[in-house]
N, C-alpha and C. Protein backbone atom coordinates (compact mmCIF):
# COMPACT_ATOMS: atom_id res chain seq x y z
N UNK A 1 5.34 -27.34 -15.02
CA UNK A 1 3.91 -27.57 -15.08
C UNK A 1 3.60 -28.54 -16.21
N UNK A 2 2.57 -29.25 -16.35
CA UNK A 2 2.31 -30.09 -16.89
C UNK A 2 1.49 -29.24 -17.97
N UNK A 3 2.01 -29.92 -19.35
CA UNK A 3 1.36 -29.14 -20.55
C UNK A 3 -0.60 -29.66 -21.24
N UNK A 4 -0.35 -31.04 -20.53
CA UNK A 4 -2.18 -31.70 -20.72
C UNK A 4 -3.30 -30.94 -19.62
N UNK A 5 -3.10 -29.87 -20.05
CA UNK A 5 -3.67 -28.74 -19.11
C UNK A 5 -5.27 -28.69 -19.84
N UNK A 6 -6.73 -29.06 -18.55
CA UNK A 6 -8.11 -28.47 -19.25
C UNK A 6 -8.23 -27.47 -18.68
N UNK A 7 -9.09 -26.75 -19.44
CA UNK A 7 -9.02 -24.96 -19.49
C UNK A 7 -10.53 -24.90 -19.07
N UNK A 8 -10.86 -24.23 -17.93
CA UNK A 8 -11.82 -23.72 -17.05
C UNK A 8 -12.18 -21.99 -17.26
N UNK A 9 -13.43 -21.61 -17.08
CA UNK A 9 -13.74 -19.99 -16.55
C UNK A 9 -14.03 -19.73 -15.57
N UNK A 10 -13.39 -18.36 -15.08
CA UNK A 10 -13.29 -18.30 -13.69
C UNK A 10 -13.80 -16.93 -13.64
N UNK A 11 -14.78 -16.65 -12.25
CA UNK A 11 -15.05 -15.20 -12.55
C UNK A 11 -14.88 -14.93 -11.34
N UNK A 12 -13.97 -13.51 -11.66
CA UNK A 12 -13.31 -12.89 -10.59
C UNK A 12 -14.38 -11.65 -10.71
N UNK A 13 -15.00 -11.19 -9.65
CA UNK A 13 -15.68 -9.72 -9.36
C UNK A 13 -16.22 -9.25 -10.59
N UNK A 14 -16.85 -10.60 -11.54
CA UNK A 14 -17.69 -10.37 -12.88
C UNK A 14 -16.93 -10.09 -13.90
N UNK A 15 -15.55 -10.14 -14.00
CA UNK A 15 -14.70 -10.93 -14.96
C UNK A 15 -14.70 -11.80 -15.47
N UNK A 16 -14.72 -12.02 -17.26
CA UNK A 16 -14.31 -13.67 -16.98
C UNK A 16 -12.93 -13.71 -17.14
N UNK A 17 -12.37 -14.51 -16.79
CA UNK A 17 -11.11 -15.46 -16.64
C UNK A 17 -10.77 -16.40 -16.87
N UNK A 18 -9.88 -16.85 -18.28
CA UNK A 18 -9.53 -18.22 -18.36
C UNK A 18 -8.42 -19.15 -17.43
N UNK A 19 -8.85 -20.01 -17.04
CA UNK A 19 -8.00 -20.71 -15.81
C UNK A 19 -7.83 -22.06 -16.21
N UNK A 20 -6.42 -22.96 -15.91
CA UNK A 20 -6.09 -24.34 -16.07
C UNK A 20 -6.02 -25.24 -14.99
N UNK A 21 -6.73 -26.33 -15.34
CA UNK A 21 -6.17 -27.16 -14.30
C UNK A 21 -5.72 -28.81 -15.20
N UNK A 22 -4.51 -28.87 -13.90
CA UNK A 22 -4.02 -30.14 -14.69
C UNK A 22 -5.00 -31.25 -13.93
N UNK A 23 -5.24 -32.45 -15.30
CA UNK A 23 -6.46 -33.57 -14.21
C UNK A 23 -5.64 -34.31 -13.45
N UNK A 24 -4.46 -34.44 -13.21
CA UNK A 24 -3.54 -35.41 -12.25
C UNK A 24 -3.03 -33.92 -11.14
N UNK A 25 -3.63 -33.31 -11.10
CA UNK A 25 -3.31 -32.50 -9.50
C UNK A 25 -4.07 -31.51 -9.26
N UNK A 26 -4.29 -31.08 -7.87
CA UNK A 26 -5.35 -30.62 -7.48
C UNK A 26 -5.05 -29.27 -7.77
N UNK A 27 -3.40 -28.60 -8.24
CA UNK A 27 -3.43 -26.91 -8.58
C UNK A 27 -4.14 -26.64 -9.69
N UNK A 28 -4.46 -25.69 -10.28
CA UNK A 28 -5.39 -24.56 -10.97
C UNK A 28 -4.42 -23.44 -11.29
N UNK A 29 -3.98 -23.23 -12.48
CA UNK A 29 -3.43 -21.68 -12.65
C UNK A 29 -4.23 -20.92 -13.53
N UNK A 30 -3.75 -19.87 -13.66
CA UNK A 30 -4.44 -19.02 -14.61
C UNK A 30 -3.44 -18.27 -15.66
N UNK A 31 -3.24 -18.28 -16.38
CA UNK A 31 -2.63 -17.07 -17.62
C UNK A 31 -2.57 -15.86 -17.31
N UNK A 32 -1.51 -14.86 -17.19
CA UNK A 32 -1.19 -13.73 -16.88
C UNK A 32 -1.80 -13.01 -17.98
N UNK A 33 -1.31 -13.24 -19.38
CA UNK A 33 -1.51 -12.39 -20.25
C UNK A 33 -3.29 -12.14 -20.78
N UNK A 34 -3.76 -13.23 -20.52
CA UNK A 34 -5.22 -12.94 -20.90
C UNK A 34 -5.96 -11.95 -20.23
N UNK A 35 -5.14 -11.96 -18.36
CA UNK A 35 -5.76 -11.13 -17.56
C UNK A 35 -5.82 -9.50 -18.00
N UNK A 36 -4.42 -9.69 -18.21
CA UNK A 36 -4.13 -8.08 -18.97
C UNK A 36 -4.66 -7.75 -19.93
N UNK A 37 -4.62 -8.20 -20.51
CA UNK A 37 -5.61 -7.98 -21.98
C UNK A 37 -6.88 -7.63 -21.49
N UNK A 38 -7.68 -8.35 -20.63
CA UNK A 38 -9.28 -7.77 -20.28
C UNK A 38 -9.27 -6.67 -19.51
N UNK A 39 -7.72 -6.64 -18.61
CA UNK A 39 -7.94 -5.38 -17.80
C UNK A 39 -7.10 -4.24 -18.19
N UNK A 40 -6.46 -4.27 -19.76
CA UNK A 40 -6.37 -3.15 -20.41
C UNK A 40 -4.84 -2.66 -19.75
N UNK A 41 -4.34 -3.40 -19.12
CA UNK A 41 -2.63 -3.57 -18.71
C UNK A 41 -1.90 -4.28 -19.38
N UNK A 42 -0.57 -3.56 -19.19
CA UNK A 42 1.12 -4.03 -20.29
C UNK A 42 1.06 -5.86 -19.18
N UNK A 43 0.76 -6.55 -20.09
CA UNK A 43 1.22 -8.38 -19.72
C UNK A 43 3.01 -7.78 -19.30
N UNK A 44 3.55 -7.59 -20.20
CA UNK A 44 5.41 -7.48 -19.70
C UNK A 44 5.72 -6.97 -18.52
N UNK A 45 4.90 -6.06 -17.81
CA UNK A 45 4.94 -5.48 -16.86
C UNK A 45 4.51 -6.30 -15.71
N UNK A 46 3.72 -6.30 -15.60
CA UNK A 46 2.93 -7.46 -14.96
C UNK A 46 3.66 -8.74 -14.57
N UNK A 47 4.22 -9.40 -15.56
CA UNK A 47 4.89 -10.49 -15.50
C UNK A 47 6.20 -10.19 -14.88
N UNK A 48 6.75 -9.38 -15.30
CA UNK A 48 8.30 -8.83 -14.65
C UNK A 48 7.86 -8.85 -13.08
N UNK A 49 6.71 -7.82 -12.67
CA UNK A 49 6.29 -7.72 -11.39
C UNK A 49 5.95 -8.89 -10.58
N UNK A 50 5.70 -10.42 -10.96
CA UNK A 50 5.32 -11.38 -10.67
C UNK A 50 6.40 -12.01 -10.09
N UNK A 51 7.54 -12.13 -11.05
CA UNK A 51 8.42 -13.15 -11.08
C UNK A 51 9.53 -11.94 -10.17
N UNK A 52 9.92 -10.89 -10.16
CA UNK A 52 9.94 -10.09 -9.10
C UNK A 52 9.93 -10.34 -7.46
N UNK A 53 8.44 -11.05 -7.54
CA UNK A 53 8.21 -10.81 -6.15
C UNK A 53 7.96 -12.35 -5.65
N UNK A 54 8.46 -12.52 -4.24
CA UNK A 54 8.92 -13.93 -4.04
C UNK A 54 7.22 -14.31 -3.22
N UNK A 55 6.23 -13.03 -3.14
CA UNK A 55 5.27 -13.68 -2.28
C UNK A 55 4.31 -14.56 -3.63
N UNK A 56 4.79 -14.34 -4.51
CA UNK A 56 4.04 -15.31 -6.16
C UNK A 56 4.70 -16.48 -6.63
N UNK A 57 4.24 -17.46 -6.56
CA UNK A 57 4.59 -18.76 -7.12
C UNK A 57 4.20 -18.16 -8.66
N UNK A 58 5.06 -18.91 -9.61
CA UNK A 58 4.96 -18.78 -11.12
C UNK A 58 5.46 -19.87 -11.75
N UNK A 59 4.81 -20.07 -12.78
CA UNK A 59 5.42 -20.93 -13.42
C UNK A 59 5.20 -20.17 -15.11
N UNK A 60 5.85 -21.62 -16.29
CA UNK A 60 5.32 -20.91 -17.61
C UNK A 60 4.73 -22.55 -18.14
N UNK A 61 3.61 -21.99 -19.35
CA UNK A 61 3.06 -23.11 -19.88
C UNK A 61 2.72 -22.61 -21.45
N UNK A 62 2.73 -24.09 -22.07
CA UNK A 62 2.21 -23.23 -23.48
C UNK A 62 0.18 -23.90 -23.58
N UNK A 63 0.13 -22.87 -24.63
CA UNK A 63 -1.45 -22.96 -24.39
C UNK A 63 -1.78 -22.27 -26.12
N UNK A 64 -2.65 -23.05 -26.36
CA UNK A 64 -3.32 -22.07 -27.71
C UNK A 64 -4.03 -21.35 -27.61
N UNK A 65 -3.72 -20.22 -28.52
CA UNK A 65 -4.50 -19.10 -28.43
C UNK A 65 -5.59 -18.97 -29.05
N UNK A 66 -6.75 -18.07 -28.79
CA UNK A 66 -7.95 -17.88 -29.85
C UNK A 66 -7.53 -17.98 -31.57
N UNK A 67 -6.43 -17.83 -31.96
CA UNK A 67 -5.92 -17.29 -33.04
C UNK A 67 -5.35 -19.01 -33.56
N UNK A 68 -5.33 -19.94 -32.67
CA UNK A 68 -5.21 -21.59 -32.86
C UNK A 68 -3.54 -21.57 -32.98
N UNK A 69 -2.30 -20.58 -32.64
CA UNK A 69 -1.47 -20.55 -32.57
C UNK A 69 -0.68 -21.05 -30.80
N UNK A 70 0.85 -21.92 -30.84
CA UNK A 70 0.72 -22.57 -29.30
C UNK A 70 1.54 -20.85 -29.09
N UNK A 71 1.15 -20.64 -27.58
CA UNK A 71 1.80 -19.62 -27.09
C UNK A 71 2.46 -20.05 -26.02
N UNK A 72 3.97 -19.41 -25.64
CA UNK A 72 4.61 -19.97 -24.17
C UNK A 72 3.64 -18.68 -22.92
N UNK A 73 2.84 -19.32 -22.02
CA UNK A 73 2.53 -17.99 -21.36
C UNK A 73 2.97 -17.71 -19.94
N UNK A 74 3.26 -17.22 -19.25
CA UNK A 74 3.25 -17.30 -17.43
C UNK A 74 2.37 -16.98 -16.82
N UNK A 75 2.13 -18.09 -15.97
CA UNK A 75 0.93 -18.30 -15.16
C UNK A 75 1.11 -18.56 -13.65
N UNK A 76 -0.11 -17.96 -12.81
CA UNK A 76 0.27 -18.01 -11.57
C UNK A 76 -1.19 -18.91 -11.05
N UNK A 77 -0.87 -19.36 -9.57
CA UNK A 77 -1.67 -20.64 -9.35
C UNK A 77 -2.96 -19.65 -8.82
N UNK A 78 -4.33 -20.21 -9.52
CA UNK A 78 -5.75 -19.38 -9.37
C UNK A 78 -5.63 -18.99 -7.85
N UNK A 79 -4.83 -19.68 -6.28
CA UNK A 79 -5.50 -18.68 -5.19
C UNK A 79 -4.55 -17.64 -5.00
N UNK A 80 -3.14 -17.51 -5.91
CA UNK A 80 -3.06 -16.18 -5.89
C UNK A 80 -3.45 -14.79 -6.30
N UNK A 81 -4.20 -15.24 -7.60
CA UNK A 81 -5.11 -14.32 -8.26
C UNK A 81 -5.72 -13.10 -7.36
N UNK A 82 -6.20 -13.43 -6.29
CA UNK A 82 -7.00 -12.26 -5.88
C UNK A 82 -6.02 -11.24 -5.11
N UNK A 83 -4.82 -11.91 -4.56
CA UNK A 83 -3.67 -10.77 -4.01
C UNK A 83 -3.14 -9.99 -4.78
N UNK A 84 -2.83 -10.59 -6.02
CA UNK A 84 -2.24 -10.15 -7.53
C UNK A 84 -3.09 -8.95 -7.72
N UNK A 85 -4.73 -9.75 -8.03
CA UNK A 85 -5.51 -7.93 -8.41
C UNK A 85 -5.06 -7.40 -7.64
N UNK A 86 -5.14 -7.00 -6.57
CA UNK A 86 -5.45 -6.54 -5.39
C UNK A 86 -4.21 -5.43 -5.85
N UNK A 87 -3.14 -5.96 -6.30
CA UNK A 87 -1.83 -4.68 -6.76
C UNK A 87 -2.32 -4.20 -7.63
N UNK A 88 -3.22 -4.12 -7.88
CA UNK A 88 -3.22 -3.32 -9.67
C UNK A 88 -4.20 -1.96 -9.37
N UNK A 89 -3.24 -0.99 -9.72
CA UNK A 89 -3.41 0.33 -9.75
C UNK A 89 -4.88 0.42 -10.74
N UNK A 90 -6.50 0.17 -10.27
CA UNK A 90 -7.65 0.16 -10.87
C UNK A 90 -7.76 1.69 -12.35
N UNK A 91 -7.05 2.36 -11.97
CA UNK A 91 -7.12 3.83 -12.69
C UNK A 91 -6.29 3.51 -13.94
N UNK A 92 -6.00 2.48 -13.98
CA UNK A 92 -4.36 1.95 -15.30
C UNK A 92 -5.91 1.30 -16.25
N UNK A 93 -6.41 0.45 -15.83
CA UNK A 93 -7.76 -0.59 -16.23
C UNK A 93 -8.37 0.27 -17.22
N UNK A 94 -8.65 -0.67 -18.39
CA UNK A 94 -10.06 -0.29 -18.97
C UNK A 94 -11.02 0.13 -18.17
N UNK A 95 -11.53 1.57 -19.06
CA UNK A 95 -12.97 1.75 -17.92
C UNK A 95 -13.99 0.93 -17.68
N UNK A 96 -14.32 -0.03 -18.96
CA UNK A 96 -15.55 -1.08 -18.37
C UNK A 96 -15.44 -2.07 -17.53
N UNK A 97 -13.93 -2.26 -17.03
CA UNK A 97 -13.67 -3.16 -16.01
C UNK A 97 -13.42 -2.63 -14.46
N UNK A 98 -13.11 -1.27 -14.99
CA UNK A 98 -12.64 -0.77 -13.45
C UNK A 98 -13.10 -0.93 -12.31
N UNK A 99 -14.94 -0.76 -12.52
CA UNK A 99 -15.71 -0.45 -11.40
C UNK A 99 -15.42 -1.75 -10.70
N UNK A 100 -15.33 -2.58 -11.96
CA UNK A 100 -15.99 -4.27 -11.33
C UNK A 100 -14.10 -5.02 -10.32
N UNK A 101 -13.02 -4.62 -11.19
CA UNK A 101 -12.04 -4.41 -10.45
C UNK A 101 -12.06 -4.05 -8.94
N UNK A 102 -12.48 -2.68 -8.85
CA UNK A 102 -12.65 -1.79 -7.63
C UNK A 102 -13.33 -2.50 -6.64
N UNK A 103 -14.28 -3.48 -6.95
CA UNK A 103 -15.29 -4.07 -6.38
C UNK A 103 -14.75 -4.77 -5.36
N UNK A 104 -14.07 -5.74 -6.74
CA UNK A 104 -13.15 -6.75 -6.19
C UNK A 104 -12.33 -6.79 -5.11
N UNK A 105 -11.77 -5.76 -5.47
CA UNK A 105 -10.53 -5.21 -4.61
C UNK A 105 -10.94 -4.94 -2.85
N UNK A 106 -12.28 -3.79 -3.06
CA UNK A 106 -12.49 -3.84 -1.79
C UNK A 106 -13.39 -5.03 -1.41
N UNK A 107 -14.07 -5.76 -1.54
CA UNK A 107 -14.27 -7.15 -0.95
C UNK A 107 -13.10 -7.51 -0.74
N UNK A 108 -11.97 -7.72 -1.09
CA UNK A 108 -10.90 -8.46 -0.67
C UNK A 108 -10.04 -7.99 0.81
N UNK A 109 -10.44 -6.44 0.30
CA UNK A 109 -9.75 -6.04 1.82
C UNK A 109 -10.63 -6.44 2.33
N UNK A 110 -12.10 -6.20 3.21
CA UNK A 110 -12.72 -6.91 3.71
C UNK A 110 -12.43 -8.20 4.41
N UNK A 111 -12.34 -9.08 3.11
CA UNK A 111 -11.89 -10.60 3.43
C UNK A 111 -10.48 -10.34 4.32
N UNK A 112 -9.88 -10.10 3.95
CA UNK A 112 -8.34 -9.53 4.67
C UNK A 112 -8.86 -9.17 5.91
N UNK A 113 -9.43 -7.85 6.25
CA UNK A 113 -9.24 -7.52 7.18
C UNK A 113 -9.92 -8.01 8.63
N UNK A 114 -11.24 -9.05 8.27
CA UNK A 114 -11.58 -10.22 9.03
C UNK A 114 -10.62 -10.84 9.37
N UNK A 115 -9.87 -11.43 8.73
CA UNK A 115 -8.51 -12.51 8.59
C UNK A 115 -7.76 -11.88 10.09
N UNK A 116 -7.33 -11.26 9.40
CA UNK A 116 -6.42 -10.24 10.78
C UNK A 116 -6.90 -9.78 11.88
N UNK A 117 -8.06 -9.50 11.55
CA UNK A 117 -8.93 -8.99 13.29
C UNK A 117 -9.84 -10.04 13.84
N UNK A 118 -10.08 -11.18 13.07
CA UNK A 118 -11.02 -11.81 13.65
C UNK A 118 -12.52 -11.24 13.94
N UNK A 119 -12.77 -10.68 13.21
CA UNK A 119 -13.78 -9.79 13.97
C UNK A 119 -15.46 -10.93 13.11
N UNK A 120 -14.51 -11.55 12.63
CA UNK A 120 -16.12 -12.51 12.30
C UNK A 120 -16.03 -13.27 13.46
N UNK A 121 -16.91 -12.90 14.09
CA UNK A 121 -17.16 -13.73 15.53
C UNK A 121 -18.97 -14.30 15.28
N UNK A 122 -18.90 -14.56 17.01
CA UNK A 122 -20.81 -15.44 17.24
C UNK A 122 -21.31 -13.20 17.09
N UNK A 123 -21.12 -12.59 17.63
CA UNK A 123 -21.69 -11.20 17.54
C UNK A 123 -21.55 -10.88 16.23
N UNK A 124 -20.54 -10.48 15.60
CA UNK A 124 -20.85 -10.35 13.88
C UNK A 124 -21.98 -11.40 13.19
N UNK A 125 -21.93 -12.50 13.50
CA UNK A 125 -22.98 -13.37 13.12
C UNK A 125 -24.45 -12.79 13.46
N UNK A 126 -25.04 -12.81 14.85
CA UNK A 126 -25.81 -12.48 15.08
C UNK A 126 -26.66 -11.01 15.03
N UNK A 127 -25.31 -10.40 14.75
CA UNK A 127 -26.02 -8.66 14.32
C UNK A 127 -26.24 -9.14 13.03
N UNK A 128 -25.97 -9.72 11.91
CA UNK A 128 -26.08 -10.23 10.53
C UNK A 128 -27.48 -10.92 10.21
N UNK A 129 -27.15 -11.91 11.31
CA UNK A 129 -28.56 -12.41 11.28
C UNK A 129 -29.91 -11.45 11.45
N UNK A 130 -29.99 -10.51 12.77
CA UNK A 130 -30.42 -9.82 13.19
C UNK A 130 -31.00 -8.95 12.09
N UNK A 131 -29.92 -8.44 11.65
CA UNK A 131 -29.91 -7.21 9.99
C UNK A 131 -30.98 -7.94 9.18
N UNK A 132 -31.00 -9.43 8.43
CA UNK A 132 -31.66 -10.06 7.67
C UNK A 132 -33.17 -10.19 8.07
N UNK A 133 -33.43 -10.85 9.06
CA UNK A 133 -34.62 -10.55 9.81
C UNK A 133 -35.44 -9.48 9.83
N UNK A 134 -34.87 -8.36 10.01
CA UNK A 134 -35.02 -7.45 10.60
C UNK A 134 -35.81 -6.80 8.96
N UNK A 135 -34.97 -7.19 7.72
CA UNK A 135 -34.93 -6.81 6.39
C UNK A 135 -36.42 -7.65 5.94
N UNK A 136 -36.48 -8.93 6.52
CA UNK A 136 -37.63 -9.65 5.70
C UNK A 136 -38.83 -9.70 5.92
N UNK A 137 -38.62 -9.05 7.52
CA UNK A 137 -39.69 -8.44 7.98
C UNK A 137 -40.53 -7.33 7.55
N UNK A 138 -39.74 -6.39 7.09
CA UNK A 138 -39.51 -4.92 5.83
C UNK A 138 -40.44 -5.19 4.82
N UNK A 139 -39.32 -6.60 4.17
CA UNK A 139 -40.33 -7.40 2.87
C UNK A 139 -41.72 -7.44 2.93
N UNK A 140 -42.15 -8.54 4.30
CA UNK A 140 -43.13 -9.06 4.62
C UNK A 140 -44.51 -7.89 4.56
N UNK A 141 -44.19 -6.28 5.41
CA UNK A 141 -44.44 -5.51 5.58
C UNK A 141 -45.10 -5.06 3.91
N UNK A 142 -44.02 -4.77 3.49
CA UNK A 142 -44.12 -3.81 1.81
C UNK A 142 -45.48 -4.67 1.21
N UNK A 143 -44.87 -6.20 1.76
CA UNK A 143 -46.07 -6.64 0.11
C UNK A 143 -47.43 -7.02 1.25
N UNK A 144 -46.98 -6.56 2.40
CA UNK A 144 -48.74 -6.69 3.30
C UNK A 144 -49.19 -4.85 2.41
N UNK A 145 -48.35 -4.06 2.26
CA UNK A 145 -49.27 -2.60 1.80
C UNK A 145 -49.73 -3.01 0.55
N UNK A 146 -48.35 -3.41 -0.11
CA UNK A 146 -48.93 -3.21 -1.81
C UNK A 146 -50.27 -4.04 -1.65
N UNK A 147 -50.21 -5.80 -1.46
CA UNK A 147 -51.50 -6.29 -1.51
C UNK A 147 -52.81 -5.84 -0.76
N UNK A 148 -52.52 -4.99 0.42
CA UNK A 148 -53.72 -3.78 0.86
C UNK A 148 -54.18 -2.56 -0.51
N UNK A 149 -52.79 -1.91 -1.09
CA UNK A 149 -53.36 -1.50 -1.55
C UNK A 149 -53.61 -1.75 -3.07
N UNK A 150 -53.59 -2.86 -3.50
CA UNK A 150 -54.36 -3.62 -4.52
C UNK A 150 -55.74 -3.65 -4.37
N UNK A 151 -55.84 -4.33 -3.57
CA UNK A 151 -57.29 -4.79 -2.85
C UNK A 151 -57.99 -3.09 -2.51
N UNK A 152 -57.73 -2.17 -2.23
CA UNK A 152 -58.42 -0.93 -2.11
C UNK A 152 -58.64 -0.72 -3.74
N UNK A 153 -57.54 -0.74 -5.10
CA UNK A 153 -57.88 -0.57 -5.75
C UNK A 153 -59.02 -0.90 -6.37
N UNK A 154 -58.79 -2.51 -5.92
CA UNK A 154 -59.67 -2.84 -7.00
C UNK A 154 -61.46 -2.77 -6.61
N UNK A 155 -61.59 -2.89 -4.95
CA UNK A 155 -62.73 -2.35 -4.22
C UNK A 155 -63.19 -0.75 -5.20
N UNK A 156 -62.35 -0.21 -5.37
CA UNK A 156 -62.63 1.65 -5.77
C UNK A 156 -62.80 1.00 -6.82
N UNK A 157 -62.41 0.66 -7.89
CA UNK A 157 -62.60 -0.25 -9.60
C UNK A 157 -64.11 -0.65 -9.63
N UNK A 158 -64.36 -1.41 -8.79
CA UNK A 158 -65.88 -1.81 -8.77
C UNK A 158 -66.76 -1.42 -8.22
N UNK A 159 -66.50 -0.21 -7.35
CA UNK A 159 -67.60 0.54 -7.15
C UNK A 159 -68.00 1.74 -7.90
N UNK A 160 -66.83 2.16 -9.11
CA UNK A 160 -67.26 2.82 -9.98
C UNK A 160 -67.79 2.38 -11.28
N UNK A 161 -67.53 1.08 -11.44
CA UNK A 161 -68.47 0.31 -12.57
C UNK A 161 -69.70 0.30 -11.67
N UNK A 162 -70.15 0.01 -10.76
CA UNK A 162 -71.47 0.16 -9.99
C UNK A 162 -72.09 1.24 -9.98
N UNK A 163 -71.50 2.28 -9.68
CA UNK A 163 -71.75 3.81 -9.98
C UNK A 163 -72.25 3.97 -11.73
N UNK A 164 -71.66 3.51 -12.40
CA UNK A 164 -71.70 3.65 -13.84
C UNK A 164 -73.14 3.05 -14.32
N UNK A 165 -73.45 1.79 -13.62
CA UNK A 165 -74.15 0.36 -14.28
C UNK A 165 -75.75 1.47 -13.09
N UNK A 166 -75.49 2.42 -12.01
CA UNK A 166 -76.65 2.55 -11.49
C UNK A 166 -77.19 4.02 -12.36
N UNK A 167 -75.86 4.89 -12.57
CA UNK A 167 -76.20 5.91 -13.78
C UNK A 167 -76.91 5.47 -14.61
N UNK A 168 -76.95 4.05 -15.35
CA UNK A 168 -77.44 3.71 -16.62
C UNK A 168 -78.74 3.42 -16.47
N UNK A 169 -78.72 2.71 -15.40
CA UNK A 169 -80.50 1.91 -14.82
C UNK A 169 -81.35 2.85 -14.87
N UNK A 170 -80.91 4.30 -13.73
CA UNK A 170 -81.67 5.62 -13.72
C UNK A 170 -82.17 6.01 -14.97
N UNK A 171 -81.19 6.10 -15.84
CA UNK A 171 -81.26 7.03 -16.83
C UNK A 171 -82.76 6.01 -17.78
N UNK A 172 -82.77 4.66 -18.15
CA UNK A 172 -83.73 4.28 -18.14
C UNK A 172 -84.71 3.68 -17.50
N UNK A 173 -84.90 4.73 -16.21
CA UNK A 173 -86.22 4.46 -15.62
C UNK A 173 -86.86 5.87 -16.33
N UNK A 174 -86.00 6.76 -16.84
CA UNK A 174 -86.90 8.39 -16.87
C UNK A 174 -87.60 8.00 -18.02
């Protein structure tokens, strides 16, 4: 990998994420160890598990750290990132990341499981569409009451200052 690496943020399921890209090619990686660190997992582990498994391209790069020291780190290319989470046992995670982890994770099956079934079709579209419509219509509805019942309020508002202003008139006619 090329070491004239600019450093990008990347947000995974409301993570941030520091990510590289070299300006002479169109890949993008990201740093293993930073990931771990936010998500409260052993980097050594992780990395062993990477270079492990032949469905992960890896490489290593050095990079400075917050601390202005160069570090050697291993990094995998940003569109494997989301298969990678996708292994990580969410219950290992810091708790303030977990939920947003978990999130991730199942959107991804999701995404996956379209992939494989095809099931985003013209009918998934149109029940979608259908759903939205169907929702803004809802909208349209809510703020036809609230602004009805604004307008009742404020009708009842001024007919009790009227009530008030005809109490007063009475009271000096006696």
């Amino acid at each position: 990998m090329n070491q004239n690496l600019s450093r990008f943020d990347l947000n995974v399921g409301g993570i941030a994420i520091s990510a590289f890209a070299d300006p002479n090619s169109p890949e993008q990686w990201v740093a293993v160890r930073p990931i771990c660190e936010v998500l409260g997992i052993d980097p050594k582990r992780q990395c062993q598990k990477l270079q492990n498994n032949p469905q992960f391209s890896w490489g290593h790069m050095s990079s400075t750290g917050n601390d202005g020291k160069l570090y050697d780190m291993l990094c995998i290319p940003v569109d494997e990132l989301g298969m990678w989470l996708c292994g990580i046992n969410a219950n290992r995670t810091k708790p303030d990341v977990r939920e947003k982890l978990i999130t991730f994770q199942k959107k991804m099956q999701i995404v996956i499981y379209n992939a494989i079934t095809s099931t985003v079709n013209d009918d998934t579209v149109k029940s979608l569409v259908m759903l939205v419509n169907s929702l803004q219509t809802e909208v349209r509805e809510l703020k036809q009451r609230a602004a009805k019942k604004d307008s009742l309020e404020a009708s009842f508002a001024a007919r009790r200052m009227a009530n008030r202003r005809w109490d007063g008139d009475a009271t000096m006619l006696c």
